[in-house]
N, C-alpha and C. Protein backbone atom coordinates (compact mmCIF):
# COMPACT_ATOMS: atom_id res chain seq x y z
N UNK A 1 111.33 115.91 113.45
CA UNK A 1 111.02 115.08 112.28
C UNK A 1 109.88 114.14 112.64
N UNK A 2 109.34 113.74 111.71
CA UNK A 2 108.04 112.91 112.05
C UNK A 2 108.22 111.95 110.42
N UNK A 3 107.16 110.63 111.15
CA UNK A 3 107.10 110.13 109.67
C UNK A 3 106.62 110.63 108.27
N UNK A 4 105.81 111.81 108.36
CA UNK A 4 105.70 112.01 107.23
C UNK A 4 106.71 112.74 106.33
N UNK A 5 107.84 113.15 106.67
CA UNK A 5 108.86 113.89 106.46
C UNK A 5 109.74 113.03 105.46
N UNK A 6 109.31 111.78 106.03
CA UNK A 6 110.70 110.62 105.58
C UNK A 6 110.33 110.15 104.09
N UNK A 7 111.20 110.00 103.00
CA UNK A 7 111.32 109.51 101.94
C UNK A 7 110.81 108.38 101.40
N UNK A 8 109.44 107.77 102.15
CA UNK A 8 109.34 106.31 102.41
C UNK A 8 109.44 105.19 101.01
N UNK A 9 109.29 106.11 99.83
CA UNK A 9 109.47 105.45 98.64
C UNK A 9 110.77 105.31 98.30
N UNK A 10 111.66 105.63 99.19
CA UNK A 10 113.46 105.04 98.50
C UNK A 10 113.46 104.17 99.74
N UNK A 11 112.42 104.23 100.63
CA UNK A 11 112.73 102.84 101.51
C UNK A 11 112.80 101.99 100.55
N UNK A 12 111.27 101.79 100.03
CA UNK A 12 110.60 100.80 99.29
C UNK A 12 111.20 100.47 98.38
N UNK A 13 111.90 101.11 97.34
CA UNK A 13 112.40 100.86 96.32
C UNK A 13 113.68 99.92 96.82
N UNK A 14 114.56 100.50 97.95
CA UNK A 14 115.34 99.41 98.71
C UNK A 14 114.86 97.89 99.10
N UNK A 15 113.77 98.30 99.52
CA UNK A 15 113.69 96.55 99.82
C UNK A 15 112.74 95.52 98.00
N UNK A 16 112.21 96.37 97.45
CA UNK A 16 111.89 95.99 96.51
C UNK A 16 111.48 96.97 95.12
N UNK A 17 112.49 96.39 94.19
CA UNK A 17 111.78 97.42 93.04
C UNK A 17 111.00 96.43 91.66
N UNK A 18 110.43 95.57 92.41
CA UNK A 18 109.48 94.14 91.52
C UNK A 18 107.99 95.03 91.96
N UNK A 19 107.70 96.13 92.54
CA UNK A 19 106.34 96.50 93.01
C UNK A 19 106.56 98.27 93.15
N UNK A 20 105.26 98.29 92.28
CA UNK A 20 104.69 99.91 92.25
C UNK A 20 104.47 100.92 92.99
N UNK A 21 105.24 101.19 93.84
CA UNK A 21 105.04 101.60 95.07
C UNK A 21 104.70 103.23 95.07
N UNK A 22 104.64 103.54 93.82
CA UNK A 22 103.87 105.19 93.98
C UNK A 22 102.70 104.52 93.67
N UNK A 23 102.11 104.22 93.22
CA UNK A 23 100.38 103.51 93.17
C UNK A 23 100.39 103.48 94.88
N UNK A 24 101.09 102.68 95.45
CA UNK A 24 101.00 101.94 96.83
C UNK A 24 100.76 103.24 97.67
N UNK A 25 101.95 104.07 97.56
CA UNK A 25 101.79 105.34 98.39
C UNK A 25 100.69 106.44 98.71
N UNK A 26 100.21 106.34 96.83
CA UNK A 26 99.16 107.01 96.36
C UNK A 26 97.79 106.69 97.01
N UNK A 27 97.84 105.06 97.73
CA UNK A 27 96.68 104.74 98.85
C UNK A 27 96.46 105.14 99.61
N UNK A 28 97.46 106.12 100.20
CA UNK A 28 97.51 106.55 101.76
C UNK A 28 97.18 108.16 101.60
N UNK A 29 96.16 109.24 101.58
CA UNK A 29 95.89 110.22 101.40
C UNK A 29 96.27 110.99 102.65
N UNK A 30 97.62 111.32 102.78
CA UNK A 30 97.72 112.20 104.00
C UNK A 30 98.19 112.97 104.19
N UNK A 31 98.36 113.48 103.03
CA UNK A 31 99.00 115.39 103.16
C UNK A 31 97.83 116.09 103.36
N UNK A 32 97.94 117.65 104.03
CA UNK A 32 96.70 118.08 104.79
C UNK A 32 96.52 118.97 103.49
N UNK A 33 96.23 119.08 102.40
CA UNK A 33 95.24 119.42 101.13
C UNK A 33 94.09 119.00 101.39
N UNK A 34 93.48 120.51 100.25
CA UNK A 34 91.75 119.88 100.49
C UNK A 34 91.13 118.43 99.68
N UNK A 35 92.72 118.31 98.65
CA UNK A 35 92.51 117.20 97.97
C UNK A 35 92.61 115.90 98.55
N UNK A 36 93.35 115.58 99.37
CA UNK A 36 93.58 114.66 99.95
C UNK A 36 92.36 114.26 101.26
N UNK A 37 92.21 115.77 101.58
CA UNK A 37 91.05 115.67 102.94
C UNK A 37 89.97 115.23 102.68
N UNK A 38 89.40 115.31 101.32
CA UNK A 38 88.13 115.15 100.78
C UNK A 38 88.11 113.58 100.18
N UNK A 39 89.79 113.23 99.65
CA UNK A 39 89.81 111.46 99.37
C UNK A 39 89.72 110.76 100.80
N UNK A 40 90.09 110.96 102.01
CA UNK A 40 90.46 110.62 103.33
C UNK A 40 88.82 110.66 103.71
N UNK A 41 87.81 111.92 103.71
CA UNK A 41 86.44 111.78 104.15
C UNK A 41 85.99 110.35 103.11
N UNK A 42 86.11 110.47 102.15
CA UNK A 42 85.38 109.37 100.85
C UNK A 42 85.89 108.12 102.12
N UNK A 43 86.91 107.41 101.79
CA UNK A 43 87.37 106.24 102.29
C UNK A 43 86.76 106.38 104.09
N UNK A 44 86.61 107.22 104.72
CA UNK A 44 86.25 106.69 106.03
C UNK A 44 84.77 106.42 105.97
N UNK A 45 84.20 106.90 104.92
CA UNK A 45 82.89 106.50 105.10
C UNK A 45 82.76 105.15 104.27
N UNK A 46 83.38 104.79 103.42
CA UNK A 46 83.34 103.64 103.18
C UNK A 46 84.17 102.58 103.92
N UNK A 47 85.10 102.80 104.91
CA UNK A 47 85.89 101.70 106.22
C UNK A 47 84.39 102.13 107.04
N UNK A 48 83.52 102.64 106.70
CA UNK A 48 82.34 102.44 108.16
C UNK A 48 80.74 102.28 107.53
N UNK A 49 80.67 101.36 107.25
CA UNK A 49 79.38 100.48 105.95
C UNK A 49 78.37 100.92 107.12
N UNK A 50 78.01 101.21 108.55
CA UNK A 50 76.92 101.09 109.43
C UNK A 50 77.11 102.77 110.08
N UNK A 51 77.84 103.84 109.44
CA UNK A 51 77.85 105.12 109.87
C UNK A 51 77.90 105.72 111.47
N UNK A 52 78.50 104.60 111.71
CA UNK A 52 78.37 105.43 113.26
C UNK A 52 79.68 106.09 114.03
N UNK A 53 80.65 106.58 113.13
CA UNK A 53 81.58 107.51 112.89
C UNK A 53 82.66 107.08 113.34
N UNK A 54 82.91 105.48 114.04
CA UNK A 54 84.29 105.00 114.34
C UNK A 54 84.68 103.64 113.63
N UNK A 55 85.50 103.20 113.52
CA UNK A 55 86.19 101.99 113.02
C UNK A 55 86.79 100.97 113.81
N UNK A 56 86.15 100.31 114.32
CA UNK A 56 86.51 98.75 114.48
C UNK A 56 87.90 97.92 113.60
N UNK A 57 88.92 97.59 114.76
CA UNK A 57 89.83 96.71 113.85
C UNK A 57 89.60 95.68 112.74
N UNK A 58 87.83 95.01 112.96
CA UNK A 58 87.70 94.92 111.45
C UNK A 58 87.41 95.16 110.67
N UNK A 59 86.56 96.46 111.19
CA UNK A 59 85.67 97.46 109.61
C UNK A 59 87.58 98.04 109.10
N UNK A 60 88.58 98.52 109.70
CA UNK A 60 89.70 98.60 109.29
C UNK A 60 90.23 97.33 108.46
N UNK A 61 90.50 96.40 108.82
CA UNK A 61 90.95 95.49 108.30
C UNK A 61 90.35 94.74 106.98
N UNK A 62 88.90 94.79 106.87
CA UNK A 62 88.11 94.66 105.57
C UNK A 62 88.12 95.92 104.38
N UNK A 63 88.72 97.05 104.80
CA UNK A 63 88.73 98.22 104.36
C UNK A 63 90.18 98.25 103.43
N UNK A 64 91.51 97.35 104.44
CA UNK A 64 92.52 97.60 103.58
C UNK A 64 92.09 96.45 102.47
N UNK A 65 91.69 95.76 102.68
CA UNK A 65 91.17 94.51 101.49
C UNK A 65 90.54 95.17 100.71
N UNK A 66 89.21 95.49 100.96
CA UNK A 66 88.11 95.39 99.85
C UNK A 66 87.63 96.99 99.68
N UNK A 67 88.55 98.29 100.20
CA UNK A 67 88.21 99.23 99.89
C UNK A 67 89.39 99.90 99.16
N UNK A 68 90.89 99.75 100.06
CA UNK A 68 92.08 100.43 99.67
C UNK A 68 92.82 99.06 98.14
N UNK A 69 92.11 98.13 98.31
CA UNK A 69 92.76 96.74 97.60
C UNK A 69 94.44 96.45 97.82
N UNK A 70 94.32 96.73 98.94
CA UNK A 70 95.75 96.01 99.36
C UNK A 70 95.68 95.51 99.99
N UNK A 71 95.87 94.35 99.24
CA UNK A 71 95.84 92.29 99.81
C UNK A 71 96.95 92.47 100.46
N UNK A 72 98.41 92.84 100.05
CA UNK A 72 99.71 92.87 100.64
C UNK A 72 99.03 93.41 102.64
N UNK A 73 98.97 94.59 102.35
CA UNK A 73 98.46 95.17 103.67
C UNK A 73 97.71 94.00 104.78
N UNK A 74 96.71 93.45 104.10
CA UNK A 74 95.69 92.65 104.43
C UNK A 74 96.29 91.49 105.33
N UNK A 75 97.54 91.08 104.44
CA UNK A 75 97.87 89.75 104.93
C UNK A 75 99.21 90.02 106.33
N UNK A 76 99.44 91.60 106.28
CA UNK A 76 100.50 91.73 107.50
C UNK A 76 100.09 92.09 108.60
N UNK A 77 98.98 91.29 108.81
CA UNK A 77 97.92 91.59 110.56
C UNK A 77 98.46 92.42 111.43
N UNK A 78 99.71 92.12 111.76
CA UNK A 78 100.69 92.74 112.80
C UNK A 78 101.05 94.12 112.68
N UNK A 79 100.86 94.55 111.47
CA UNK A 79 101.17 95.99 110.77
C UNK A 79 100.35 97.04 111.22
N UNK A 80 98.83 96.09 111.11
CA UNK A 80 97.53 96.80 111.00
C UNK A 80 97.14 96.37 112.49
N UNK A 81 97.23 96.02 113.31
CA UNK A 81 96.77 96.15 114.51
C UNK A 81 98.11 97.42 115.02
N UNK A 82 99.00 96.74 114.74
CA UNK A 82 100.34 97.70 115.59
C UNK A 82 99.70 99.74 115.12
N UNK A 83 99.26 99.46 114.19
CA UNK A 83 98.78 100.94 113.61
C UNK A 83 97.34 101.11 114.03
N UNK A 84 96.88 100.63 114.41
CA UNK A 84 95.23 100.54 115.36
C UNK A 84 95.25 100.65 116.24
N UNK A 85 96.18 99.89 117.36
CA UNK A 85 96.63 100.62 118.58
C UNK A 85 97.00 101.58 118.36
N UNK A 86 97.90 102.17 117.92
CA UNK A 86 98.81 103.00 117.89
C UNK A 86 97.69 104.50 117.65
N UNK A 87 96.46 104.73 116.87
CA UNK A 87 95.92 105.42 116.33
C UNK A 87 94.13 105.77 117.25
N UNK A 88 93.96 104.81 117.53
CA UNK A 88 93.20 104.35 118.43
C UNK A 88 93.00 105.12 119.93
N UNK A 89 92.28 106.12 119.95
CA UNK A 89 91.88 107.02 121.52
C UNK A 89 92.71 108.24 121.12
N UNK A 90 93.53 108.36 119.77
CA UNK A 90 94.83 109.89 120.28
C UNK A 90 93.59 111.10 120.54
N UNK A 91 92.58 110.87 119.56
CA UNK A 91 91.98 112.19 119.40
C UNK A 91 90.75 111.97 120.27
N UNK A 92 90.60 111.17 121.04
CA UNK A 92 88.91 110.95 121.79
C UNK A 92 87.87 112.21 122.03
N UNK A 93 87.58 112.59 121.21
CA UNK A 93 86.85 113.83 121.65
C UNK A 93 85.21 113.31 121.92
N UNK A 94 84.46 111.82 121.88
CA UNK A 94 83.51 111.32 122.07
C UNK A 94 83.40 110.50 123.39
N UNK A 95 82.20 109.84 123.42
CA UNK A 95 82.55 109.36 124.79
C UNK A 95 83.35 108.13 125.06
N UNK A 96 83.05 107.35 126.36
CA UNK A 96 83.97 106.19 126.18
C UNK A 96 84.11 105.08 125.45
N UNK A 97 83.73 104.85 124.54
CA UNK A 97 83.31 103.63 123.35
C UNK A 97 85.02 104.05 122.61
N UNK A 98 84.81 105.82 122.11
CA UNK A 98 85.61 105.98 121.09
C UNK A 98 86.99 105.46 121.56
N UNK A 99 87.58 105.24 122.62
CA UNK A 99 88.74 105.02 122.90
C UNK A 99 89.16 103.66 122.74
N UNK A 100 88.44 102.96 122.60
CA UNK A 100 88.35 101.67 121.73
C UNK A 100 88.10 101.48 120.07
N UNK A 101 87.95 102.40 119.61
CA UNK A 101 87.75 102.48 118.25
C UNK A 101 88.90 103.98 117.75
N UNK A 102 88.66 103.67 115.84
CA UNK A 102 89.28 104.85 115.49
C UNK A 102 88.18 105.50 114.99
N UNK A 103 88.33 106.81 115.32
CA UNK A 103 86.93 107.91 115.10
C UNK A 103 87.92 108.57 113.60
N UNK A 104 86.56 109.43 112.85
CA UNK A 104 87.02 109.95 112.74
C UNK A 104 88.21 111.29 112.16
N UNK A 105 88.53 111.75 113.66
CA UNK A 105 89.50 112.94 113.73
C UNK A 105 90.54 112.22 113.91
N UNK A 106 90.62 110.97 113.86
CA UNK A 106 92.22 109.91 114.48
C UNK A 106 92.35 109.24 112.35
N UNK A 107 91.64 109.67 111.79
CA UNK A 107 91.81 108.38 110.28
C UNK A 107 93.13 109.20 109.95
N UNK A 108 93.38 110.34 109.80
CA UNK A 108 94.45 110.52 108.67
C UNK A 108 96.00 109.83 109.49
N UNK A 109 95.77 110.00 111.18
CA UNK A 109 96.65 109.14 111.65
C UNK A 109 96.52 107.72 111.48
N UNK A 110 95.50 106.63 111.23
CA UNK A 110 95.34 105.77 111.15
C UNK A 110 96.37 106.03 109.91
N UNK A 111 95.67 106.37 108.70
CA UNK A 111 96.44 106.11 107.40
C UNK A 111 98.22 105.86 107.36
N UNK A 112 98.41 106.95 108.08
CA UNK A 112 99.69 107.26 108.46
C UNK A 112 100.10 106.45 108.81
N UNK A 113 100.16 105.48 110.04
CA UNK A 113 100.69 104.39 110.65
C UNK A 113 100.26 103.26 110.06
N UNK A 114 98.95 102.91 109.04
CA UNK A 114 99.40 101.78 108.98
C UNK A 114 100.14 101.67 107.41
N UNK A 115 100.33 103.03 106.42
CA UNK A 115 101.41 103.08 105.35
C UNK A 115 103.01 103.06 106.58
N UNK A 116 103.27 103.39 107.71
CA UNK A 116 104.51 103.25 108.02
C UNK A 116 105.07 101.95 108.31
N UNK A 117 103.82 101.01 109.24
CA UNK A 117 104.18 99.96 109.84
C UNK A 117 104.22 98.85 108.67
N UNK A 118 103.64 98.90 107.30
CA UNK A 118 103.57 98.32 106.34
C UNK A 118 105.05 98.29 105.97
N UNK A 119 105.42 99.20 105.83
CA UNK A 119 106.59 99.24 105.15
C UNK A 119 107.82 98.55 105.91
N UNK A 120 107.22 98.90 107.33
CA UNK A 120 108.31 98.43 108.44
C UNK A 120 108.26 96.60 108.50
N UNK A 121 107.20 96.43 108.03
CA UNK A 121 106.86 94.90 108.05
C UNK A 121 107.24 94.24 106.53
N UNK A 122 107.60 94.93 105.80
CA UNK A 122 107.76 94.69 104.35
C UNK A 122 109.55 94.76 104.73
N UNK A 123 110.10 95.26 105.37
CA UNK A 123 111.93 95.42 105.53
C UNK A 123 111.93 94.16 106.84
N UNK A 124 111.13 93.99 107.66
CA UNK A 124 111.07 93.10 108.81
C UNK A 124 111.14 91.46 108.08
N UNK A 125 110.12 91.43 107.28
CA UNK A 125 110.17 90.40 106.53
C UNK A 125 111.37 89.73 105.67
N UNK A 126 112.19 90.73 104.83
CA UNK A 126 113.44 90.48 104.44
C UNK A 126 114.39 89.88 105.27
N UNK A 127 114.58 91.00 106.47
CA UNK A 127 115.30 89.97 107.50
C UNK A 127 114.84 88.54 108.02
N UNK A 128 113.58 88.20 108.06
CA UNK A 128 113.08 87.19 109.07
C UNK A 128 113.11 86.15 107.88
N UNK A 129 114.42 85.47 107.58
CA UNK A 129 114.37 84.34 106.31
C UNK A 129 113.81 82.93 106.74
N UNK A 130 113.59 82.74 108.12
CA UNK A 130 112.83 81.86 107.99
C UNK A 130 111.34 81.42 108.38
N UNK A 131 110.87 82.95 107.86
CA UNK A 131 109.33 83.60 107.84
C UNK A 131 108.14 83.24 109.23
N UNK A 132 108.85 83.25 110.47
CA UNK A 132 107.88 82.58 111.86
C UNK A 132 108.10 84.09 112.39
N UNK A 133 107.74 85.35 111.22
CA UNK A 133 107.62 86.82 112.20
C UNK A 133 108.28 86.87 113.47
N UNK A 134 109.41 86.23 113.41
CA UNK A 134 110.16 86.59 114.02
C UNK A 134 112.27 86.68 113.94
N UNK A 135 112.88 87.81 114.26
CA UNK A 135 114.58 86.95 113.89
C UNK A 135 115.28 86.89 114.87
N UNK A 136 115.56 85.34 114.55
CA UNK A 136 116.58 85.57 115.67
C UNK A 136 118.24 86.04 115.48
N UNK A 137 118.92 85.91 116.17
CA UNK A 137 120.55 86.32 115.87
C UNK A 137 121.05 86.03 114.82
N UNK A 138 121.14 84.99 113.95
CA UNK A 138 121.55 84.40 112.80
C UNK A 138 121.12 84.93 111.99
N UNK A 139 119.68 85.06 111.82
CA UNK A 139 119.22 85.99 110.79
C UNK A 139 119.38 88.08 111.00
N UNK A 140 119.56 88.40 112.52
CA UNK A 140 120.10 89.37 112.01
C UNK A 140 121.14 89.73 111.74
N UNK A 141 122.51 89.06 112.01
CA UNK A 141 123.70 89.08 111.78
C UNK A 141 123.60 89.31 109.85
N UNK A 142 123.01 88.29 109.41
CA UNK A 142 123.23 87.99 108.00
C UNK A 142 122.70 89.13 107.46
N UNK A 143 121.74 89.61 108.27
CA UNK A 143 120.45 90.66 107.57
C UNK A 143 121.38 92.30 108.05
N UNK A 144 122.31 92.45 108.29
CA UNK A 144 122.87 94.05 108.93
C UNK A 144 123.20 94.57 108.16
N UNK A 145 123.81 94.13 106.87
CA UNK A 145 124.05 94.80 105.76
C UNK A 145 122.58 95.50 105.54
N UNK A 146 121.52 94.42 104.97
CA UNK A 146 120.58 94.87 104.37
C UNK A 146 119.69 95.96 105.45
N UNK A 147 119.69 95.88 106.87
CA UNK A 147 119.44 97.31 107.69
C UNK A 147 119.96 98.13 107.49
N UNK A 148 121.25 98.47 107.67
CA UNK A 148 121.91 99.17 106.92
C UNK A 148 121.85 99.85 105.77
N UNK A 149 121.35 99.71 105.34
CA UNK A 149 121.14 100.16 103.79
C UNK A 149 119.86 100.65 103.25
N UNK A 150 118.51 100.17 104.12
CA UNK A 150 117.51 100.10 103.92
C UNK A 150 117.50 101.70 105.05
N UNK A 151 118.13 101.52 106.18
CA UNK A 151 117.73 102.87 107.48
C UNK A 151 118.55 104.00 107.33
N UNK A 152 119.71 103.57 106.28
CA UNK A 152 121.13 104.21 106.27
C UNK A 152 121.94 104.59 106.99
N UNK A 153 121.81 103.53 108.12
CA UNK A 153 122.71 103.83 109.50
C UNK A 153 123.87 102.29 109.47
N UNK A 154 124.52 102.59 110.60
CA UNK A 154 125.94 102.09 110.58
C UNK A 154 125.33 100.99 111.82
N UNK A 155 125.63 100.13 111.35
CA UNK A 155 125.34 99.03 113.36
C UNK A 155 126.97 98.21 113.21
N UNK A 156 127.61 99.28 114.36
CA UNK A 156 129.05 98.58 114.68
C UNK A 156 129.49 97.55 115.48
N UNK A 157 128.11 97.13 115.86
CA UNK A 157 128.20 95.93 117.25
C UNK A 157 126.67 95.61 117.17
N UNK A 158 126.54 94.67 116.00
CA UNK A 158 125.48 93.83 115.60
C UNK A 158 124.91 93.24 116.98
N UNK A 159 126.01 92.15 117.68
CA UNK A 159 125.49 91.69 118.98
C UNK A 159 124.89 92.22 120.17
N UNK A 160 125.17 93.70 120.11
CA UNK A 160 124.69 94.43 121.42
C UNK A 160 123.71 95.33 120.87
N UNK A 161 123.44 95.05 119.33
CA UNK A 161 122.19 96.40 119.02
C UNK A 161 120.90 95.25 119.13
N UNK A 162 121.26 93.59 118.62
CA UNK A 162 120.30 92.89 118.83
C UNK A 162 119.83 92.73 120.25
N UNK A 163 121.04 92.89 121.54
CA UNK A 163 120.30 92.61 122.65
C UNK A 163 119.67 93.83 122.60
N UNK A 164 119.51 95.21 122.26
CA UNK A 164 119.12 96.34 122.72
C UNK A 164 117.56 96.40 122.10
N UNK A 165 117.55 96.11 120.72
CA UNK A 165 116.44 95.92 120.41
C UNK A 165 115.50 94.81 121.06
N UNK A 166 115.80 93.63 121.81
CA UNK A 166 115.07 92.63 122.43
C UNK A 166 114.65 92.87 123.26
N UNK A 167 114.01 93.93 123.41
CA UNK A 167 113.25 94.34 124.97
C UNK A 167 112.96 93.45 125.68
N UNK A 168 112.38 92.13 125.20
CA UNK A 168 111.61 91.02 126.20
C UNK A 168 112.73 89.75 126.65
N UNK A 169 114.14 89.91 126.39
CA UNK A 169 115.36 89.25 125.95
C UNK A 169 114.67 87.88 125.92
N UNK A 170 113.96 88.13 124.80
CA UNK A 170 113.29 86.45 124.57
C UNK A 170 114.21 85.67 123.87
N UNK A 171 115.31 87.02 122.95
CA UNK A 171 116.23 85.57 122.15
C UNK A 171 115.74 85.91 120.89
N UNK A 172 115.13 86.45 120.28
CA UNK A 172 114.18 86.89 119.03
C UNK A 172 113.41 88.14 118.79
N UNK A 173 113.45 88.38 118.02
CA UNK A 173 113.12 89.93 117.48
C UNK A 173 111.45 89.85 116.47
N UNK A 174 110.96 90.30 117.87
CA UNK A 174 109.62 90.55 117.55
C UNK A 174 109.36 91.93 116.74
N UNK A 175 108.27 91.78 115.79
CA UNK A 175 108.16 92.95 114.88
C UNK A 175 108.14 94.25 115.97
N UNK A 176 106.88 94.07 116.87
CA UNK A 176 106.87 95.66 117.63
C UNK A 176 108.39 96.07 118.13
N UNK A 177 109.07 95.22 118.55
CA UNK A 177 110.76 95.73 118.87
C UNK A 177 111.15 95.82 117.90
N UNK A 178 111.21 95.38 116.75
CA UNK A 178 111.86 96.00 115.65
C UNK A 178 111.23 97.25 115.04
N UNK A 179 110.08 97.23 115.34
CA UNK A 179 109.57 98.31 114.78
C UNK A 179 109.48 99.93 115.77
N UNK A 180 109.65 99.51 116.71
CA UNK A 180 110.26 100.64 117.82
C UNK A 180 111.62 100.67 117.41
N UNK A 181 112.47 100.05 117.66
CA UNK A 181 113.95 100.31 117.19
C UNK A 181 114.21 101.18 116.11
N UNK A 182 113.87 100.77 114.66
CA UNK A 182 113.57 101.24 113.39
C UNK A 182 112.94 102.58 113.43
N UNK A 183 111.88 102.74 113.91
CA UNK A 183 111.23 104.27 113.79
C UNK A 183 112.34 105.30 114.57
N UNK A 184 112.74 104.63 116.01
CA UNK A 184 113.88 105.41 116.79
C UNK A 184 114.70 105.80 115.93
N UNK A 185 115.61 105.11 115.34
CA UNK A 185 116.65 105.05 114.18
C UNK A 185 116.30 106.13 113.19
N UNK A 186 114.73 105.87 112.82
CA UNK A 186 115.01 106.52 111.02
C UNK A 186 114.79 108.06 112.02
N UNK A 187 113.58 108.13 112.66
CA UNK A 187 113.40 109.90 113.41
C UNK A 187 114.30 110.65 114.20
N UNK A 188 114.79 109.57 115.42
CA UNK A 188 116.10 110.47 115.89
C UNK A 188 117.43 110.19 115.89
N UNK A 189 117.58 109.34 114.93
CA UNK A 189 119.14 109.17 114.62
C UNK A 189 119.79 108.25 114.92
N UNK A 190 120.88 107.88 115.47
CA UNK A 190 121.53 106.67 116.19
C UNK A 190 121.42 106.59 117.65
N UNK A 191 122.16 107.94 117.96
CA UNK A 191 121.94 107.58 119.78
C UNK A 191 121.31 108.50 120.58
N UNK A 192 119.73 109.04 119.88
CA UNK A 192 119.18 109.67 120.51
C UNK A 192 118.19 109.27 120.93
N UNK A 193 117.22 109.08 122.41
CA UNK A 193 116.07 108.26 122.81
C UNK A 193 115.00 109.41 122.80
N UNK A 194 113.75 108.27 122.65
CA UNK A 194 112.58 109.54 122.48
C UNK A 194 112.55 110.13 124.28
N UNK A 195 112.23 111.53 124.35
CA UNK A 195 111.60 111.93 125.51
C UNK A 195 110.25 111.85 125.96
């Protein structure tokens, strides 16, 4: 299973149905059609105003603003870098510059990750009620129902899934640990680890 497999619009509709989220989805061109391939070429040449075939985290980041018009996107920094790393060198087929940038043969993955991590930061946010991008125990205790429901999995020992997710046992639940946890969860299930 991979993210594109997953239902991501009954996420969305879970954490909010005040917002249009087939418009929203409809931003992200990444089924491999010639229709989609040919909206995906349009938009990379406009995320790259100076043509020199890669993308900079801020020719990306001015792109979800003022090309894709999602301000929402815009304002969850953490979403869009976490999906810039993440997208950033897979396909390097240029020289060493590109591995610092997204070229490219890496955009339809760009797209991909940063419609996933959006969403993951849009359910992250629900939990984090007292909005410092980060939760701690109190807020996920209160918030397990609403994981639950949003991942459709069972957490039978709230206290030991929060230490498990705290990789850095800082005491708080940083988005990238939640957002590793969460992807683990929705792709391989409850108690299966990636290889």
């Amino acid at each position: 299973m991979t993210t594109t497999d997953i239902d991501w619009k009954s996420f969305l509709d879970k954490v909010s149905t005040e917002k249009d989220w087939d418009e929203f989805l409809a931003k992200f061109p990444v089924d491999m059609t010639e229709e989609e391939k040919a909206k995906r070429a349009e938009i990379f040449a406009a995320f790259d105003p100076n043509g020199n075939g890669y993308l900079s985290l801020a020719e990306i980041d001015k792109g979800c603003r003022d090309i894709l018009g999602l301000y929402e996107l815009f304002e969850a920094k953490k979403a869009i870098m976490r999906a810039y790393q993440a997208a950033k060198g897979v396909g390097n087929n240029s020289d060493e510059t590109g591995a610092d940038y997204v070229e490219k043969n890496e955009f339809r993955l760009l797209l991909v990750y940063l419609r996933d991590y959006f969403i993951l930061w849009k359910i992250f946010e629900k939990i984090d009620t007292g909005n410092d991008a980060r939760i701690n125990m109190d807020e996920f205790m209160t918030g397990v129902s609403k994981i639950e429901t949003f991942f459709g999995i069972e957490i039978a020992e709230p206290e030991a899934e929060f230490a498990k997710i705290d990789a850095n046992s800082g005491g708080q639940l940083l988005f990238d640990e939640f957002a590793d946890w969460a992807l683990k969860k929705i792709l391989l299930g409850e108690d299966k680890a990636l290889v």
